[in-house]
PDB file of N, CA and C in Angstrom:
ATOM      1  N   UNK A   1     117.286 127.298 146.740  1.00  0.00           N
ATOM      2  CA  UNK A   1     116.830 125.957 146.449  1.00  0.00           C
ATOM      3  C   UNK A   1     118.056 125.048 146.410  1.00  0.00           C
ATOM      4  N   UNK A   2     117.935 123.832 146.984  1.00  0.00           N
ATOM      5  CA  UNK A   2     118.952 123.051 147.115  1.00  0.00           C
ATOM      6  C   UNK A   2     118.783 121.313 147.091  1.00  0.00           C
ATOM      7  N   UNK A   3     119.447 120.714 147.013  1.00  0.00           N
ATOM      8  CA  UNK A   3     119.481 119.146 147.329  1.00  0.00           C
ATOM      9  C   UNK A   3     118.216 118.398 146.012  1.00  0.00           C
ATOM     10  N   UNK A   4     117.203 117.948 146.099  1.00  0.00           N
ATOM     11  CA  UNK A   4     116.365 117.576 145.642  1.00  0.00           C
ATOM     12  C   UNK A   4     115.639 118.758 144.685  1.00  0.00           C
ATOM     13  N   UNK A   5     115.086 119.748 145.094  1.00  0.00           N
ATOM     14  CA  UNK A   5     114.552 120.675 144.447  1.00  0.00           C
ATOM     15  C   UNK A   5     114.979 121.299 143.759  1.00  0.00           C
ATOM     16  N   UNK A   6     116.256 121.324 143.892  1.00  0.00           N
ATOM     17  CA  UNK A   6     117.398 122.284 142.936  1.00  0.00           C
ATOM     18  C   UNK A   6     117.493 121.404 141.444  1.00  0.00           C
ATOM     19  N   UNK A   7     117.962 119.735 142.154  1.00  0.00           N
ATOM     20  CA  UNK A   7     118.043 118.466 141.319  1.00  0.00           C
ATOM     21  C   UNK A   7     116.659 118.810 140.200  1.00  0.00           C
ATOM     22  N   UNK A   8     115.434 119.117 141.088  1.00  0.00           N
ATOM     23  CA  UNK A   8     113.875 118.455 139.940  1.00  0.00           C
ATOM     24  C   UNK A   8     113.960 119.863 139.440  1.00  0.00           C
ATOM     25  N   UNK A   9     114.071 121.273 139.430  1.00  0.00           N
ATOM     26  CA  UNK A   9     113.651 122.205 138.788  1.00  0.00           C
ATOM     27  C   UNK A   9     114.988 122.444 137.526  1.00  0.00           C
ATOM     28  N   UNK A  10     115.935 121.697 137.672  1.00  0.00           N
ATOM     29  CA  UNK A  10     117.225 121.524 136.821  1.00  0.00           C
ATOM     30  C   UNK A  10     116.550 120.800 136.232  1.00  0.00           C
ATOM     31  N   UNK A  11     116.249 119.847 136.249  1.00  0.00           N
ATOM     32  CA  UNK A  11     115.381 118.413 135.126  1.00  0.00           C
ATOM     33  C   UNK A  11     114.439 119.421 134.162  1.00  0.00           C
ATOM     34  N   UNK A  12     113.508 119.836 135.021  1.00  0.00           N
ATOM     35  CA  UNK A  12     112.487 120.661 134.046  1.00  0.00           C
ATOM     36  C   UNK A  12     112.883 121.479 133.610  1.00  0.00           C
ATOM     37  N   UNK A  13     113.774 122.370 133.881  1.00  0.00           N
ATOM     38  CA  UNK A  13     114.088 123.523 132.956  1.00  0.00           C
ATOM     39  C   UNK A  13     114.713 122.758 132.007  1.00  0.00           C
ATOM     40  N   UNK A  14     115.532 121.891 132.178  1.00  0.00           N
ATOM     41  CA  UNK A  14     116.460 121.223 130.890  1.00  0.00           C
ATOM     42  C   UNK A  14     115.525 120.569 129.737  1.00  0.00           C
ATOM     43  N   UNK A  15     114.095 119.938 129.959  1.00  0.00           N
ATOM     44  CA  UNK A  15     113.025 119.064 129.235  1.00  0.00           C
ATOM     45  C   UNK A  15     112.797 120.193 128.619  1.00  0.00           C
ATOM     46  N   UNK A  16     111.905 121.517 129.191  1.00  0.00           N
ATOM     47  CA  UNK A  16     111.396 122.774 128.489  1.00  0.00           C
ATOM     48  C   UNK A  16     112.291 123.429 127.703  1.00  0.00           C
ATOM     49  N   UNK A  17     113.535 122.990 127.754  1.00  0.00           N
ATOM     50  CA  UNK A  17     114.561 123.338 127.071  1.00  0.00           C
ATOM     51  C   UNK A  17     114.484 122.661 125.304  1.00  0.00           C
ATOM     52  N   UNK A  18     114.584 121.484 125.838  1.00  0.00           N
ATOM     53  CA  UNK A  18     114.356 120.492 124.899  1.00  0.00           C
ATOM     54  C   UNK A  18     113.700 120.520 124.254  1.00  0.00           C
ATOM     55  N   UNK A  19     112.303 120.631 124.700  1.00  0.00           N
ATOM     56  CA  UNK A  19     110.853 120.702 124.029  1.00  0.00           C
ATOM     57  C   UNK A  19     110.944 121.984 123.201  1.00  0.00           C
ATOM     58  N   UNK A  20     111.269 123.092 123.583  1.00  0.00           N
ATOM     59  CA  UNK A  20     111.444 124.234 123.194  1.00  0.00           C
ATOM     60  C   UNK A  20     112.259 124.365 121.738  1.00  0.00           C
ATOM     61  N   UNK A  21     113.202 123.353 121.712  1.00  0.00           N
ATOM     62  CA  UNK A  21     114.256 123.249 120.511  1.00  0.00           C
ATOM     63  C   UNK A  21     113.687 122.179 119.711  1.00  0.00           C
ATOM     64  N   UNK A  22     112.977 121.435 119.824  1.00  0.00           N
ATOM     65  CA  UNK A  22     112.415 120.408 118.889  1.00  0.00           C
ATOM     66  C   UNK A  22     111.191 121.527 118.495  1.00  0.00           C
ATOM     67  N   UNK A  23     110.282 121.973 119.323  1.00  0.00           N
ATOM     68  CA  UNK A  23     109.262 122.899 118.217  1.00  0.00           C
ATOM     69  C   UNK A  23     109.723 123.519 117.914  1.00  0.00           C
ATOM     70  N   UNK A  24     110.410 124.520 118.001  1.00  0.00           N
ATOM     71  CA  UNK A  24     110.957 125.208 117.054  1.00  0.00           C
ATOM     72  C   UNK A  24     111.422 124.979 115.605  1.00  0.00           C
ATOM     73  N   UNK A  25     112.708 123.437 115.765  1.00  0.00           N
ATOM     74  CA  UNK A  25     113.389 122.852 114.476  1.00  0.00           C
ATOM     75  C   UNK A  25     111.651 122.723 113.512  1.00  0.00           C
ATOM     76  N   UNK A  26     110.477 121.855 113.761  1.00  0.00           N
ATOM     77  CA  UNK A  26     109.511 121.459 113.944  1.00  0.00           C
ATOM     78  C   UNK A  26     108.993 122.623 113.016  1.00  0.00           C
ATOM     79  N   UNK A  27     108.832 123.925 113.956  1.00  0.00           N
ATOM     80  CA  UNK A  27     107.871 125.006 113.016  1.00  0.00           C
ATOM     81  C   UNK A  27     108.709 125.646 111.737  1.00  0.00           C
ATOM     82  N   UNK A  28     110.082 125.575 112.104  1.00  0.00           N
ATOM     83  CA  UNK A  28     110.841 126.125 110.872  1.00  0.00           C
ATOM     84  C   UNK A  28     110.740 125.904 109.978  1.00  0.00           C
ATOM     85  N   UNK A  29     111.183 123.984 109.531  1.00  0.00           N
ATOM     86  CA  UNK A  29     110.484 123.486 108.641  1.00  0.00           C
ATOM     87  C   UNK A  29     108.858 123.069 108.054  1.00  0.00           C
ATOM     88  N   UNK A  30     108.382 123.117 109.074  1.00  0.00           N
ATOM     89  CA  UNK A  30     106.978 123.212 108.556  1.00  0.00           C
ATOM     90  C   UNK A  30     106.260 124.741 108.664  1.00  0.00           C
ATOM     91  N   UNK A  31     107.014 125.436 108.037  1.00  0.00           N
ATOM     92  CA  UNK A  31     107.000 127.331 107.711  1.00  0.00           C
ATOM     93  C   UNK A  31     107.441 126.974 106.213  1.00  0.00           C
ATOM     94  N   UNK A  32     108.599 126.775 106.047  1.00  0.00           N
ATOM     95  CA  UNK A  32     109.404 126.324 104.733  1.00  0.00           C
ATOM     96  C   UNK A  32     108.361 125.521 103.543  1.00  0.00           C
ATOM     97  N   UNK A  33     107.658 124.621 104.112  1.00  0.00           N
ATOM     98  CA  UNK A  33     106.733 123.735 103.208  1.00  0.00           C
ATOM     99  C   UNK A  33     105.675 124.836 102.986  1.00  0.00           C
ATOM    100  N   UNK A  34     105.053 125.293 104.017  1.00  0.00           N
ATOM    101  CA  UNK A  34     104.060 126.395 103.270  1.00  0.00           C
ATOM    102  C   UNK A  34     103.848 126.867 102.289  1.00  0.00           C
ATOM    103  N   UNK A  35     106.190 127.392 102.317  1.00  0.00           N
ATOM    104  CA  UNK A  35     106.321 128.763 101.406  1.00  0.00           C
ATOM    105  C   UNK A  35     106.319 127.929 100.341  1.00  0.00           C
ATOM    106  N   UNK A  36     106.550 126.722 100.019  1.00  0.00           N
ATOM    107  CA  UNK A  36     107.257 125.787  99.119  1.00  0.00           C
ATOM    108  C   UNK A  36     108.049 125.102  98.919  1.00  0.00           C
ATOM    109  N   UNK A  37     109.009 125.247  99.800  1.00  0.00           N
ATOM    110  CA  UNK A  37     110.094 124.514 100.060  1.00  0.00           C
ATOM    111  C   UNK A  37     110.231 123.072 100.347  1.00  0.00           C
ATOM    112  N   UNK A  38     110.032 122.496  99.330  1.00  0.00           N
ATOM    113  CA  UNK A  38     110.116 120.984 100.029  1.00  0.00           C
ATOM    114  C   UNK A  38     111.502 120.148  99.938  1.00  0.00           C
ATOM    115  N   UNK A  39     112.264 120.397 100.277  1.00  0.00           N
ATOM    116  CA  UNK A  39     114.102 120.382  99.890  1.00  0.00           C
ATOM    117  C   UNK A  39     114.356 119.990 101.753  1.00  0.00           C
ATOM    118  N   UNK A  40     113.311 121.005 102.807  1.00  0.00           N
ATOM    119  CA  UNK A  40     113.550 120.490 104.005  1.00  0.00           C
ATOM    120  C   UNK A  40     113.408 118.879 104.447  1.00  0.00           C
ATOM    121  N   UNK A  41     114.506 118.853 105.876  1.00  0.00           N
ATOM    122  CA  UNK A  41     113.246 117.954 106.399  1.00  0.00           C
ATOM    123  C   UNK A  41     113.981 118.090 108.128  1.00  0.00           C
ATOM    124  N   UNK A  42     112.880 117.732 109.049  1.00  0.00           N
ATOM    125  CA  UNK A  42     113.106 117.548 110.162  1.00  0.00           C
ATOM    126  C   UNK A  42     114.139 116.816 111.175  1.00  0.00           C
ATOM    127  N   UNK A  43     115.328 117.502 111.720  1.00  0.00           N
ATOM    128  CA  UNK A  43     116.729 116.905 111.695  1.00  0.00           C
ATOM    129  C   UNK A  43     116.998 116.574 113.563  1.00  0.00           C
ATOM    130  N   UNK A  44     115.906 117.758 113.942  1.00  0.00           N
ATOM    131  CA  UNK A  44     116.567 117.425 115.375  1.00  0.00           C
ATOM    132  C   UNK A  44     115.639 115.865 116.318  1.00  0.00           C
ATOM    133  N   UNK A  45     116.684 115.744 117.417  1.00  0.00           N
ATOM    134  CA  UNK A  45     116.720 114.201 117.987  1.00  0.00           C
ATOM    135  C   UNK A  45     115.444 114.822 119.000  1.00  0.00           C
ATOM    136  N   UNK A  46     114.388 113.689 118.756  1.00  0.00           N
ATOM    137  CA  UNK A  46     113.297 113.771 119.429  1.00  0.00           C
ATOM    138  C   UNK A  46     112.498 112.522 119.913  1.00  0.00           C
ATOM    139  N   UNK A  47     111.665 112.389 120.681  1.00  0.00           N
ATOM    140  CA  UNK A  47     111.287 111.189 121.377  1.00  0.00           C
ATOM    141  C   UNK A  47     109.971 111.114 121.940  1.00  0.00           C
ATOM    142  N   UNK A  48     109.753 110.067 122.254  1.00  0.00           N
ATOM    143  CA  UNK A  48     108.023 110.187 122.497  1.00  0.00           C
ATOM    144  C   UNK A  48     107.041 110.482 120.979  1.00  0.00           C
ATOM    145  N   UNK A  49     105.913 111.540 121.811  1.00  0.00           N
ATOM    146  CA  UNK A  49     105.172 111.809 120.913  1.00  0.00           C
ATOM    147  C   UNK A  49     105.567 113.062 120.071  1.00  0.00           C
ATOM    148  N   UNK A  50     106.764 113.861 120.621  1.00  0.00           N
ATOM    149  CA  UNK A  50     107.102 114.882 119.422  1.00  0.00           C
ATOM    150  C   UNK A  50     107.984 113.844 118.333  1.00  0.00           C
ATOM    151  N   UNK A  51     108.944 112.772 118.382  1.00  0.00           N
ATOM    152  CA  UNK A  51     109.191 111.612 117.267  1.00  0.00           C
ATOM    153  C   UNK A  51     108.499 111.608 116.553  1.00  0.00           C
ATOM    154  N   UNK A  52     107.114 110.787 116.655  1.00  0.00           N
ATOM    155  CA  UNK A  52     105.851 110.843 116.037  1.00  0.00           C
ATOM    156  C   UNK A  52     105.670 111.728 115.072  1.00  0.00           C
ATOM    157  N   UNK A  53     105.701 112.969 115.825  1.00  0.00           N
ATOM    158  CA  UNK A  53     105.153 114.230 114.792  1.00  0.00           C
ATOM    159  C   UNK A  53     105.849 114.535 113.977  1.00  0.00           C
ATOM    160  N   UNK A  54     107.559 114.615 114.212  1.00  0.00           N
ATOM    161  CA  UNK A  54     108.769 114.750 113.303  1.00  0.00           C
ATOM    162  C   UNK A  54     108.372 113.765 112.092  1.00  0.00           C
ATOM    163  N   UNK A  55     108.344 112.561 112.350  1.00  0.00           N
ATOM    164  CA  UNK A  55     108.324 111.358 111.215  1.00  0.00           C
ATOM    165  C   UNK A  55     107.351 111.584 110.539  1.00  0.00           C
ATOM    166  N   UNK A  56     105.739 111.835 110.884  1.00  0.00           N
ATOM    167  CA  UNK A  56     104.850 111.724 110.454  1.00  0.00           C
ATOM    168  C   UNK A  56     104.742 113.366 109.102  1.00  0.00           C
ATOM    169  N   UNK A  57     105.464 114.271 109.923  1.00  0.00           N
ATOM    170  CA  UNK A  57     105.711 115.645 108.864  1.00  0.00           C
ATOM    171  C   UNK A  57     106.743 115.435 108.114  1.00  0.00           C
ATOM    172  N   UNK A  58     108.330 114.421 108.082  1.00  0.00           N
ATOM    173  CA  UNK A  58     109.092 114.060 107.607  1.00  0.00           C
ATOM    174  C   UNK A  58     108.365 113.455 106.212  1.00  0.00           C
ATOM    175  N   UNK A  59     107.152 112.765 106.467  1.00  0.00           N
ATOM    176  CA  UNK A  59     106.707 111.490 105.781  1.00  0.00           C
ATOM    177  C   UNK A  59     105.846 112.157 104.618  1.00  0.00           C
ATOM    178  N   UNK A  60     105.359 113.241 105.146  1.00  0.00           N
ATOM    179  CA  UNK A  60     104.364 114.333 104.723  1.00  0.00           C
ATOM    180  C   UNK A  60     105.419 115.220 103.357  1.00  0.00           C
ATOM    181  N   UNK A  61     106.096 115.478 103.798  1.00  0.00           N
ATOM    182  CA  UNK A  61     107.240 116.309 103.053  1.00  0.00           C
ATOM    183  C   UNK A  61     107.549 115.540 101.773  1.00  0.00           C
ATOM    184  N   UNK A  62     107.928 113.850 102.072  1.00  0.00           N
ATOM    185  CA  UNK A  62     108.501 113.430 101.128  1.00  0.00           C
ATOM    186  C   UNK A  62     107.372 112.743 100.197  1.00  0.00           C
ATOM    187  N   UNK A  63     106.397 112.621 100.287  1.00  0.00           N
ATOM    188  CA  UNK A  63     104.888 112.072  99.633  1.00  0.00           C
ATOM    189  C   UNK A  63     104.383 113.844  98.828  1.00  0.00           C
ATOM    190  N   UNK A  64     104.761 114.787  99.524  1.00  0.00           N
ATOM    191  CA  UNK A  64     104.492 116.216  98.721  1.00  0.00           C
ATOM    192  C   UNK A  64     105.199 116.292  97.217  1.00  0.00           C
ATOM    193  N   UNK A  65     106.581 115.558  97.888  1.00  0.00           N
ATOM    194  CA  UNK A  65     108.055 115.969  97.151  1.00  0.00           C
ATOM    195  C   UNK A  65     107.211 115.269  95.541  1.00  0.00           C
ATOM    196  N   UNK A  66     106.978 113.585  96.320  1.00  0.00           N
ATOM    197  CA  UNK A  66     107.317 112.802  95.070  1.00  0.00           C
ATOM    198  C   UNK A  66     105.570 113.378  94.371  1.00  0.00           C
ATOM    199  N   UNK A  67     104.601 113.843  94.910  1.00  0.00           N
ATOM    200  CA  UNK A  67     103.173 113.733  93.646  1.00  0.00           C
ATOM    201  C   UNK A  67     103.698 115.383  93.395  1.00  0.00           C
ATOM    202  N   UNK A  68     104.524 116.553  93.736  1.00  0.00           N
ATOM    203  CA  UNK A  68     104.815 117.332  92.616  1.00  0.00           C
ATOM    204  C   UNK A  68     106.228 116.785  91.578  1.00  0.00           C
ATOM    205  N   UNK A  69     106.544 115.860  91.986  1.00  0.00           N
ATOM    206  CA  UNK A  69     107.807 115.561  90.866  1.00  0.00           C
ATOM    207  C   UNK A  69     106.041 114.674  89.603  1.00  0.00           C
ATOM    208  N   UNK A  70     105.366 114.090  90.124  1.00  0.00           N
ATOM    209  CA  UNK A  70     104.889 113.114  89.403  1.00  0.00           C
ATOM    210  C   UNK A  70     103.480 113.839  88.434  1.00  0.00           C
ATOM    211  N   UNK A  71     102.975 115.057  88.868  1.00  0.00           N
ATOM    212  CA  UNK A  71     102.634 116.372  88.748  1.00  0.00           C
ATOM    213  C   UNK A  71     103.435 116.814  87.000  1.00  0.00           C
ATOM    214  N   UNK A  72     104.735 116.939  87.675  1.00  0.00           N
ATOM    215  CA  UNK A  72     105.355 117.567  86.737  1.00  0.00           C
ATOM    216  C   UNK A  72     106.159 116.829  85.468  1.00  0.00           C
ATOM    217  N   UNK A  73     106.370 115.482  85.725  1.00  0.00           N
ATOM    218  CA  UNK A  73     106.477 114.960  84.786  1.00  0.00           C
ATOM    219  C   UNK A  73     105.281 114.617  83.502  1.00  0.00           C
ATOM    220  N   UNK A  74     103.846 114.530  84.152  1.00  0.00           N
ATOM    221  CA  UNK A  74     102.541 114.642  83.699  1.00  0.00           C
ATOM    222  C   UNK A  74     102.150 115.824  82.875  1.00  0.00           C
ATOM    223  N   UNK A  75     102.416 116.928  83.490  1.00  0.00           N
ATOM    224  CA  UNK A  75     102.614 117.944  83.077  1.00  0.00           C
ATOM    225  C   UNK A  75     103.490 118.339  81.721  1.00  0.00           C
ATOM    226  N   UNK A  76     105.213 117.912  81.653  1.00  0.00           N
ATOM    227  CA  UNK A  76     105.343 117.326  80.354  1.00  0.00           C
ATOM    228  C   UNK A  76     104.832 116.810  79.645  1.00  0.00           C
ATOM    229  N   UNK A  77     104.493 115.949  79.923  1.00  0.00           N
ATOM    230  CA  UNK A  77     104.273 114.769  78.814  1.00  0.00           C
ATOM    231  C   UNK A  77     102.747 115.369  78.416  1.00  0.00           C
ATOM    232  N   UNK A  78     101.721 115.916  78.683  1.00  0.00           N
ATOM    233  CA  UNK A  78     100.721 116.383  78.213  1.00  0.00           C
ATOM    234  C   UNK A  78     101.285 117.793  77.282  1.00  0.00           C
ATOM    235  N   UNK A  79     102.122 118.713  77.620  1.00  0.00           N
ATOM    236  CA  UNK A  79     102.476 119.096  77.079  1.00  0.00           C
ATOM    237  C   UNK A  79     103.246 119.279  75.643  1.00  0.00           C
ATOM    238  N   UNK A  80     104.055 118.456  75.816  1.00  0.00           N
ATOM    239  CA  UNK A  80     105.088 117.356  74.562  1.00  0.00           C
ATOM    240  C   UNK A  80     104.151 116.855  73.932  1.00  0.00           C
ATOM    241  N   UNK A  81     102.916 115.979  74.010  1.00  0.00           N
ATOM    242  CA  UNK A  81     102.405 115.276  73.293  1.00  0.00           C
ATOM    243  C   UNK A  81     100.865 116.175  72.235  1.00  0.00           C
ATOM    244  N   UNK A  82     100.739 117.288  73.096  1.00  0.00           N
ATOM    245  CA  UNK A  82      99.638 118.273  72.613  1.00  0.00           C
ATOM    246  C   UNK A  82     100.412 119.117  71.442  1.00  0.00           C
ATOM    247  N   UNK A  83     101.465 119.485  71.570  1.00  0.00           N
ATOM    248  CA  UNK A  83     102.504 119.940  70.770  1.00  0.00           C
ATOM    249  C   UNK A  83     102.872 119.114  69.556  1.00  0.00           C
ATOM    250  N   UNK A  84     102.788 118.070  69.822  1.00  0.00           N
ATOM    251  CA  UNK A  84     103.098 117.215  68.251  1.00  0.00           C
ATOM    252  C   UNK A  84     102.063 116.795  67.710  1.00  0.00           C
ATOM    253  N   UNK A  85     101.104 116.612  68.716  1.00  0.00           N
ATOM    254  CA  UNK A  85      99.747 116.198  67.919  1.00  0.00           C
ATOM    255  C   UNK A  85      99.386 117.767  66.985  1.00  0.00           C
ATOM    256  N   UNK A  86      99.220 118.460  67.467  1.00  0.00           N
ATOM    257  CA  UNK A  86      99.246 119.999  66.755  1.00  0.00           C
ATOM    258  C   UNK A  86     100.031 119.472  65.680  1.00  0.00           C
ATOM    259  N   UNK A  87     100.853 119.620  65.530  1.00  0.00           N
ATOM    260  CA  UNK A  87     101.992 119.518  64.177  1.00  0.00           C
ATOM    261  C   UNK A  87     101.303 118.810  63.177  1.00  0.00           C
ATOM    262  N   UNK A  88     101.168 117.124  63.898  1.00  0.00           N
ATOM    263  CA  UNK A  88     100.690 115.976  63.043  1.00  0.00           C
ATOM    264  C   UNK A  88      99.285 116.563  62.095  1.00  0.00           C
ATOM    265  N   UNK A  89      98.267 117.529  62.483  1.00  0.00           N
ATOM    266  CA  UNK A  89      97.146 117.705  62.053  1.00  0.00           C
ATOM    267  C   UNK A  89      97.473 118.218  60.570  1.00  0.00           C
ATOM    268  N   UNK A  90      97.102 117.943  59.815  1.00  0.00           N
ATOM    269  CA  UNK A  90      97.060 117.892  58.342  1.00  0.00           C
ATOM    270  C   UNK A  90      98.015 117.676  57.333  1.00  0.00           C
ATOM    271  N   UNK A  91      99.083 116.655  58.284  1.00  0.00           N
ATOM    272  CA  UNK A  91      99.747 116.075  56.899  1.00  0.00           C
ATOM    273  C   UNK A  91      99.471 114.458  56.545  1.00  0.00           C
ATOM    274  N   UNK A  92      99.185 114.946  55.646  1.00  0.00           N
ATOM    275  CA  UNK A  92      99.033 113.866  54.828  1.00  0.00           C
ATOM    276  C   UNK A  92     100.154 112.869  54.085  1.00  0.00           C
ATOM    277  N   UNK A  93     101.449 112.814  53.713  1.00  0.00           N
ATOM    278  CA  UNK A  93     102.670 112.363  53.684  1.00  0.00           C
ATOM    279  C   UNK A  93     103.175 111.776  54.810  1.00  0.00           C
ATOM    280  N   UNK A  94     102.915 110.244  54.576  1.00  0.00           N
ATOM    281  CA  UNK A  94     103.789 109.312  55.766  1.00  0.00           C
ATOM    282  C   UNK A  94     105.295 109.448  56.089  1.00  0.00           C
ATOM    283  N   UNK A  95     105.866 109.774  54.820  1.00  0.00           N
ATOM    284  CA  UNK A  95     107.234 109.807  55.221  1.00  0.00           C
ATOM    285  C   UNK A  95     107.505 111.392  55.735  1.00  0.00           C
ATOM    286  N   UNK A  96     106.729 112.616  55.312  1.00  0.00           N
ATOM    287  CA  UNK A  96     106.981 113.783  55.787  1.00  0.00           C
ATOM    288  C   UNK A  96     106.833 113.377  57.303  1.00  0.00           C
ATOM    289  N   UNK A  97     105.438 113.431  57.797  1.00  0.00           N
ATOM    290  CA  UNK A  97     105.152 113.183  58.775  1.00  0.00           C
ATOM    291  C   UNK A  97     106.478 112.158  59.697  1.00  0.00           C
ATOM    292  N   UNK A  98     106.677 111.019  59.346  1.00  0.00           N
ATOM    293  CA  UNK A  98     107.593 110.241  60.239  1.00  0.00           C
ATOM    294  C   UNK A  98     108.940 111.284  60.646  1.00  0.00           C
ATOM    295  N   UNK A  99     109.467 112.175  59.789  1.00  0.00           N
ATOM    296  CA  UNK A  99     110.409 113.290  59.783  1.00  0.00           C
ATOM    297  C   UNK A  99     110.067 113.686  60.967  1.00  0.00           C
ATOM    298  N   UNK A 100     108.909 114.349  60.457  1.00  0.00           N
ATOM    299  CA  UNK A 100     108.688 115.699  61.541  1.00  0.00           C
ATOM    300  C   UNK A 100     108.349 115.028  62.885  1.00  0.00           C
ATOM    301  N   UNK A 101     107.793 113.625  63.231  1.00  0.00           N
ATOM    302  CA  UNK A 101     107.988 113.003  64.271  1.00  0.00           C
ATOM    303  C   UNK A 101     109.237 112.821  64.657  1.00  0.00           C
ATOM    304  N   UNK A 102     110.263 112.556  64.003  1.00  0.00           N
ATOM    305  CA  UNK A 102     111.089 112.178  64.261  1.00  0.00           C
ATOM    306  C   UNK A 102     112.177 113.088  65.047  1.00  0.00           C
ATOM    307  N   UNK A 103     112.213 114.197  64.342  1.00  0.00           N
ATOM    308  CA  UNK A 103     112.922 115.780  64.586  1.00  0.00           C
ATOM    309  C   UNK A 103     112.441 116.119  65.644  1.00  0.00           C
ATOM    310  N   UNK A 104     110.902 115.599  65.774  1.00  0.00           N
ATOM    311  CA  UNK A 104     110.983 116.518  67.661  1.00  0.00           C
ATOM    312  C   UNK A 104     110.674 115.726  68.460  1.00  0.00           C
ATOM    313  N   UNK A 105     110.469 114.114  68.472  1.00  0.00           N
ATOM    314  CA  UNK A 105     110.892 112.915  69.694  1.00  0.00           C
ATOM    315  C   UNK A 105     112.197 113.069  69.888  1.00  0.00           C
ATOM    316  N   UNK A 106     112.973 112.976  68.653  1.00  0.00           N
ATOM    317  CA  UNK A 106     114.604 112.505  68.945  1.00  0.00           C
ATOM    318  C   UNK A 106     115.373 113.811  70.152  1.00  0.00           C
ATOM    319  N   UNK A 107     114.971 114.792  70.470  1.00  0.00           N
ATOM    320  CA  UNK A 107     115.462 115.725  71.099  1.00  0.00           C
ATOM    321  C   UNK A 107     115.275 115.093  72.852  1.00  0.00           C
ATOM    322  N   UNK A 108     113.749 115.070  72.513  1.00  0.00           N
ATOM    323  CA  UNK A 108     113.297 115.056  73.575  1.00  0.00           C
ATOM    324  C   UNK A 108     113.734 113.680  74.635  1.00  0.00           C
ATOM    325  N   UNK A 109     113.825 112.502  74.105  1.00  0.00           N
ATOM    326  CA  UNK A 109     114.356 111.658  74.677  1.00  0.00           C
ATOM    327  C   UNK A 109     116.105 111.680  74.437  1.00  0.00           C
ATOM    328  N   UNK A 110     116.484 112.425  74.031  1.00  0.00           N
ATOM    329  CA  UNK A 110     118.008 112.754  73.849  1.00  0.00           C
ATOM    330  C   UNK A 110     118.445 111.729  73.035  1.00  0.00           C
ATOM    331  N   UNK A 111     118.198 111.071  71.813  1.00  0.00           N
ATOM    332  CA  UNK A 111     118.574 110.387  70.874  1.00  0.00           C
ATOM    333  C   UNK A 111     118.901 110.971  69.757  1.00  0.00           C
ATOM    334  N   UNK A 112     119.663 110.312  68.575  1.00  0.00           N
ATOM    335  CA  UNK A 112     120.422 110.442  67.620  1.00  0.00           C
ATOM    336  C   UNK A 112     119.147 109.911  66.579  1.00  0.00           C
ATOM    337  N   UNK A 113     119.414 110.878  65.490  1.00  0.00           N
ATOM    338  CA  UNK A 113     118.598 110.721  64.646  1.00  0.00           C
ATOM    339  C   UNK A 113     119.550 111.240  62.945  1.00  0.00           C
TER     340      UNK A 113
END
């Protein structure tokens, strides 16, 4: 093969090349999110409609990231607050009580007491 044909089957092998290395980067990280991993994100240079798909799973990753950070701050705070309400149940002494509020907010927001 030579001149022209040599030229177009060089083009395509080089695209299938391409294509080949963007799905791949592509399935690695979206293997990783499955397992849990959301620390990835999609790095290799892509164009057209595999762009698209990079950004749109890029976009996916970081909307996962932020409702388990927002998950888990919720998750505290239901926690922390079920925990002191427990405590609070049967005292009767305002100033005991303000103590024992006091002794286990002040940790938790890292303040001086």
């Amino acid at each position: 093969v030579s001149g022209t044909w040599r030229h177009l089957t060089e083009n395509v092998n080089q695209l299938a090349q391409n294509l080949t290395t963007q799905v791949r980067a592509i399935a690695d990280v979206a293997t990783a999110v499955t397992k849990g991993d959301l620390t990835r994100t999609i790095d290799v240079e892509t164009k057209g409609e595999v762009a698209e798909l990079k950004d749109n799973i890029n976009q996916m990753i970081r909307n996962l990231r932020e409702t388990t950070q927002k998950g888990a701050e919720q998750d505290w705070l239901k926690t922390n607050l079920a925990r002191i309400s427990g405590m609070m149940q049967g005292q009767r002494d305002l100033r005991q009580l303000s103590r024992l509020i006091m002794s286990e907010v002040t940790p938790v927001v890292s303040a001086q007491y």
